[in-house]
C-alpha atoms as a PDB file:
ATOM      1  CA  UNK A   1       8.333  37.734  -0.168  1.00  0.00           C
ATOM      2  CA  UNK A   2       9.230  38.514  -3.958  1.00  0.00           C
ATOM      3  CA  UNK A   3      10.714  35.901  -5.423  1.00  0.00           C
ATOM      4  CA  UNK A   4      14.278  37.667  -6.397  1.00  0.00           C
ATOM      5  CA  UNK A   5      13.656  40.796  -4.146  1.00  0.00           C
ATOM      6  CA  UNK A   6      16.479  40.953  -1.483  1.00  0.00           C
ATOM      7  CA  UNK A   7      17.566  37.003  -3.331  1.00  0.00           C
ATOM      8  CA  UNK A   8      20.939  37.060  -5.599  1.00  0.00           C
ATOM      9  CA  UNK A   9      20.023  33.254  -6.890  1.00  0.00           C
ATOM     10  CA  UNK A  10      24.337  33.876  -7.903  1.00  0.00           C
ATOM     11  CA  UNK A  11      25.143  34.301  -4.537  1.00  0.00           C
ATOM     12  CA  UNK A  12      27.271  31.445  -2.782  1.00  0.00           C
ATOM     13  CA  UNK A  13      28.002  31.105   0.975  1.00  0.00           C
ATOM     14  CA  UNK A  14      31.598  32.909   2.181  1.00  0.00           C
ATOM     15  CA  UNK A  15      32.338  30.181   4.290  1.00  0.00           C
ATOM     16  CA  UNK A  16      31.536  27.355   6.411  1.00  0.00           C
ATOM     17  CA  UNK A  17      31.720  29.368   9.170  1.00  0.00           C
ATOM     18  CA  UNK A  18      30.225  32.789  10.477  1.00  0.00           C
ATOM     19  CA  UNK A  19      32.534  35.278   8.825  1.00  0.00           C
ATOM     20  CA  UNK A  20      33.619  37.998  11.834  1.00  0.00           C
ATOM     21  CA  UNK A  21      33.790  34.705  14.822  1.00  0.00           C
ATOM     22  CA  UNK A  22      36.184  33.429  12.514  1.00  0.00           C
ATOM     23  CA  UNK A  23      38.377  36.492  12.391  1.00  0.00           C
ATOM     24  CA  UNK A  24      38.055  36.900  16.272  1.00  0.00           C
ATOM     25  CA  UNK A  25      38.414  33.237  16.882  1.00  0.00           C
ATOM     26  CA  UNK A  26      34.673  33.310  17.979  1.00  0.00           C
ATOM     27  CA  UNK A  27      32.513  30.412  18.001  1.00  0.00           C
ATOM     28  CA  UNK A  28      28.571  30.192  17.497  1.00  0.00           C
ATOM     29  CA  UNK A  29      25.413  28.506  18.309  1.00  0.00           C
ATOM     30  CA  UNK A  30      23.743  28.165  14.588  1.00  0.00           C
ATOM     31  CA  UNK A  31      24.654  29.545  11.066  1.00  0.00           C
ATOM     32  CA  UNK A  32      22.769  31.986   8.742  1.00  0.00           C
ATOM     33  CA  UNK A  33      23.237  32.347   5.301  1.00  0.00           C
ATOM     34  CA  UNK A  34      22.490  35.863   3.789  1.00  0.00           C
ATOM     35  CA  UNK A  35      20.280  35.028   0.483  1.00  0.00           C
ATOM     36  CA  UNK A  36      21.462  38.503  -1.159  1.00  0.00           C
ATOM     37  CA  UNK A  37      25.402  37.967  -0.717  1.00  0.00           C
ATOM     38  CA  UNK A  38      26.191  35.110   0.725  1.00  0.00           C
ATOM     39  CA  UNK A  39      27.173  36.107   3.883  1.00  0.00           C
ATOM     40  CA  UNK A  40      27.561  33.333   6.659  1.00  0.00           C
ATOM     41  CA  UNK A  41      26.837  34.817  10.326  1.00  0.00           C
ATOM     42  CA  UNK A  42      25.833  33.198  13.699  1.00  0.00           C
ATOM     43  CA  UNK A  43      22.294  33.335  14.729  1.00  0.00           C
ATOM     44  CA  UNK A  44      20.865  35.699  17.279  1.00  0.00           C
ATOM     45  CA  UNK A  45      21.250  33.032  20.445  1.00  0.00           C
ATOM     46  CA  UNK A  46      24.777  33.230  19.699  1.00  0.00           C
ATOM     47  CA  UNK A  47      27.489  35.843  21.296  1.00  0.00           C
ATOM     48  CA  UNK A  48      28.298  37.399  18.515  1.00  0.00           C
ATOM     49  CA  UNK A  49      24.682  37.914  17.059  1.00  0.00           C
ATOM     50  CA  UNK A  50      26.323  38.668  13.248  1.00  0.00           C
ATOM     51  CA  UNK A  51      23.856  37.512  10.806  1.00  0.00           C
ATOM     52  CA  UNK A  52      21.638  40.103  12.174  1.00  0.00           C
ATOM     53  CA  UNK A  53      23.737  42.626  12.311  1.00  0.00           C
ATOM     54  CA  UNK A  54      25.117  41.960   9.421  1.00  0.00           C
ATOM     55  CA  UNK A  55      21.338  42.553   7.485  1.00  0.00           C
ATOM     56  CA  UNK A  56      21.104  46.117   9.707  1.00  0.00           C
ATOM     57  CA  UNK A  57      24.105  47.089   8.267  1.00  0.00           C
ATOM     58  CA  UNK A  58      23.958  46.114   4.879  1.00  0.00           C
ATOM     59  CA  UNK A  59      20.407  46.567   3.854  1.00  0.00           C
ATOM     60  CA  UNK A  60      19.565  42.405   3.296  1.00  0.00           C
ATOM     61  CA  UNK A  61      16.485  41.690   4.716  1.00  0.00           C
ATOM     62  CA  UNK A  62      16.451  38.111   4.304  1.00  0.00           C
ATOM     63  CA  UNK A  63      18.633  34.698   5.790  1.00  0.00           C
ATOM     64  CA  UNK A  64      18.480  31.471   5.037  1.00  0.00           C
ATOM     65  CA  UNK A  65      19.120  28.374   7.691  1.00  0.00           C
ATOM     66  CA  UNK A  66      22.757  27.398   6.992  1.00  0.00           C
ATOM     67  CA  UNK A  67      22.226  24.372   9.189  1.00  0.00           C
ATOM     68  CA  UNK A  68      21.987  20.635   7.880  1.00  0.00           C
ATOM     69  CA  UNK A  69      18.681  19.272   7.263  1.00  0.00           C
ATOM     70  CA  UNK A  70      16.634  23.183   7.298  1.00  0.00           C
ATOM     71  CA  UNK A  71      15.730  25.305   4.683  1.00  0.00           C
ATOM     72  CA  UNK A  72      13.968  27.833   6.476  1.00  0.00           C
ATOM     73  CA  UNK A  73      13.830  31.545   5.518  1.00  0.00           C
ATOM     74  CA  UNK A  74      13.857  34.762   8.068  1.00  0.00           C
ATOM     75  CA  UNK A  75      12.447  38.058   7.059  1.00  0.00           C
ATOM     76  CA  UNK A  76      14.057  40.144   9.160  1.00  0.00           C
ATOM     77  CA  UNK A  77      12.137  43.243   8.576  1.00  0.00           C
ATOM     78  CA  UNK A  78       8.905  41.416   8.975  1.00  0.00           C
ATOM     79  CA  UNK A  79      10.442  39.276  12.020  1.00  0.00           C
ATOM     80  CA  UNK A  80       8.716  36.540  10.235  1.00  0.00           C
ATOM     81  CA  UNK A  81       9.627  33.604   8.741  1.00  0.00           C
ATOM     82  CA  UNK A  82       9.333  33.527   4.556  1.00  0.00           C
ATOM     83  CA  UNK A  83       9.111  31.391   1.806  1.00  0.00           C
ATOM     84  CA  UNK A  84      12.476  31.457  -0.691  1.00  0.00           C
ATOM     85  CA  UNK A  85      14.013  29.839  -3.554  1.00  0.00           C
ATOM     86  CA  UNK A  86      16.729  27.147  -3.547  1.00  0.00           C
ATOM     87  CA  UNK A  87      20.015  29.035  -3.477  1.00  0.00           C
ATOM     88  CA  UNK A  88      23.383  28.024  -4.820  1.00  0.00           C
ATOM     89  CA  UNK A  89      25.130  25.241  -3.071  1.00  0.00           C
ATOM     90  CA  UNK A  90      26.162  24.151  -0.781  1.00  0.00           C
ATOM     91  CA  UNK A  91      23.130  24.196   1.376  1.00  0.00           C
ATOM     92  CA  UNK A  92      24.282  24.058   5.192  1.00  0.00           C
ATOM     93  CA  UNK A  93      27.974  23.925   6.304  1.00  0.00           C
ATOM     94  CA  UNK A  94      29.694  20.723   6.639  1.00  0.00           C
ATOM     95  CA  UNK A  95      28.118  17.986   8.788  1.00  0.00           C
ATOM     96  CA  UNK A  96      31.152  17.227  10.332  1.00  0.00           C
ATOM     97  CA  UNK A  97      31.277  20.450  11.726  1.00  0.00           C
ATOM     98  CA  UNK A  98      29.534  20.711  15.227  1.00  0.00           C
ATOM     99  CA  UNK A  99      26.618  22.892  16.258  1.00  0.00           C
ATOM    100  CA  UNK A 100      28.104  24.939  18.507  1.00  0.00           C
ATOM    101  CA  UNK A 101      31.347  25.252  16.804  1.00  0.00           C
ATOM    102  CA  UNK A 102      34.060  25.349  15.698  1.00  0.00           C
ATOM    103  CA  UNK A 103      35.881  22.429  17.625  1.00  0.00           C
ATOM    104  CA  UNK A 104      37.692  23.645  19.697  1.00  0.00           C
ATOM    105  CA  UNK A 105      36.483  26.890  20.517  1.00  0.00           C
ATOM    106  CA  UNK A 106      33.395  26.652  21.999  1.00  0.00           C
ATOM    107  CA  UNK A 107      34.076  27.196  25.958  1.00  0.00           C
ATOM    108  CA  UNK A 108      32.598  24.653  28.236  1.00  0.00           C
ATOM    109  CA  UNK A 109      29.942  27.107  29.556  1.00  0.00           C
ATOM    110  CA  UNK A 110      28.467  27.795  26.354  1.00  0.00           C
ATOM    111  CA  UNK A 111      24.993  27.584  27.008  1.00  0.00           C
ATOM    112  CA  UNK A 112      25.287  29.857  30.049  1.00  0.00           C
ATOM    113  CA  UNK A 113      26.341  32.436  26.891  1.00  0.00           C
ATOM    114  CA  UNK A 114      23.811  31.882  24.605  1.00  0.00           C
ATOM    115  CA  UNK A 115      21.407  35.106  24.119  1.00  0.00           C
ATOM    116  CA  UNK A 116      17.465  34.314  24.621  1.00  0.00           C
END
């Protein structure tokens, strides 16, 4: 992976959350961070699949792990993981915040809704 190709090193997370489960009162599984705009979206095991479709639709090919304690990059054009720079803070959303989440919308059968 270039180093800035695809990487706005400017670029801070929109949220804590994934961006279109919090305008449908959605909830996800994990949180991706779009490293060319910021962009926070749930992973592809959750319902809503945004971070994903997000990168289709805007033309960013890469994500970064917006969960505490990873750093990992995903090449989505590649379907590979990648190697990336540190990007603005803050790193993952708030610890406090569950995995799923939000609190209090995540149904009880969530893992029964997860996609493989």
């Amino acid at each position: 992976m270039s180093t800035h190709q695809g990487i706005d090193l400017t670029a801070v997370p929109s949220g804590t959350g994934c961006v279109e489960c919090e305008e449908t009162a959605g909830w996800w599984l994990h949180l991706r961070r779009c490293a060319q705009c910021g962009h926070i979206g749930c992973c592809d095991s959750s319902p809503g699949e945004h971070a994903s479709q997000h990168a289709a639709s805007a033309g960013h090919p890469y994500v970064q792990s917006f969960e505490p304690g990873e750093d990992w990059f995903w090449d989505y054009p590649h379907e590979q993981y990648a190697e990336g720079p540190r990007l603005p803070d803050p790193q993952s959303h708030p610890i406090s915040q569950p995995a799923p989440g939000p609190a209090g919308r995540v149904p009880a059968d969530w893992q029964q809704r997860l996609h493989p």
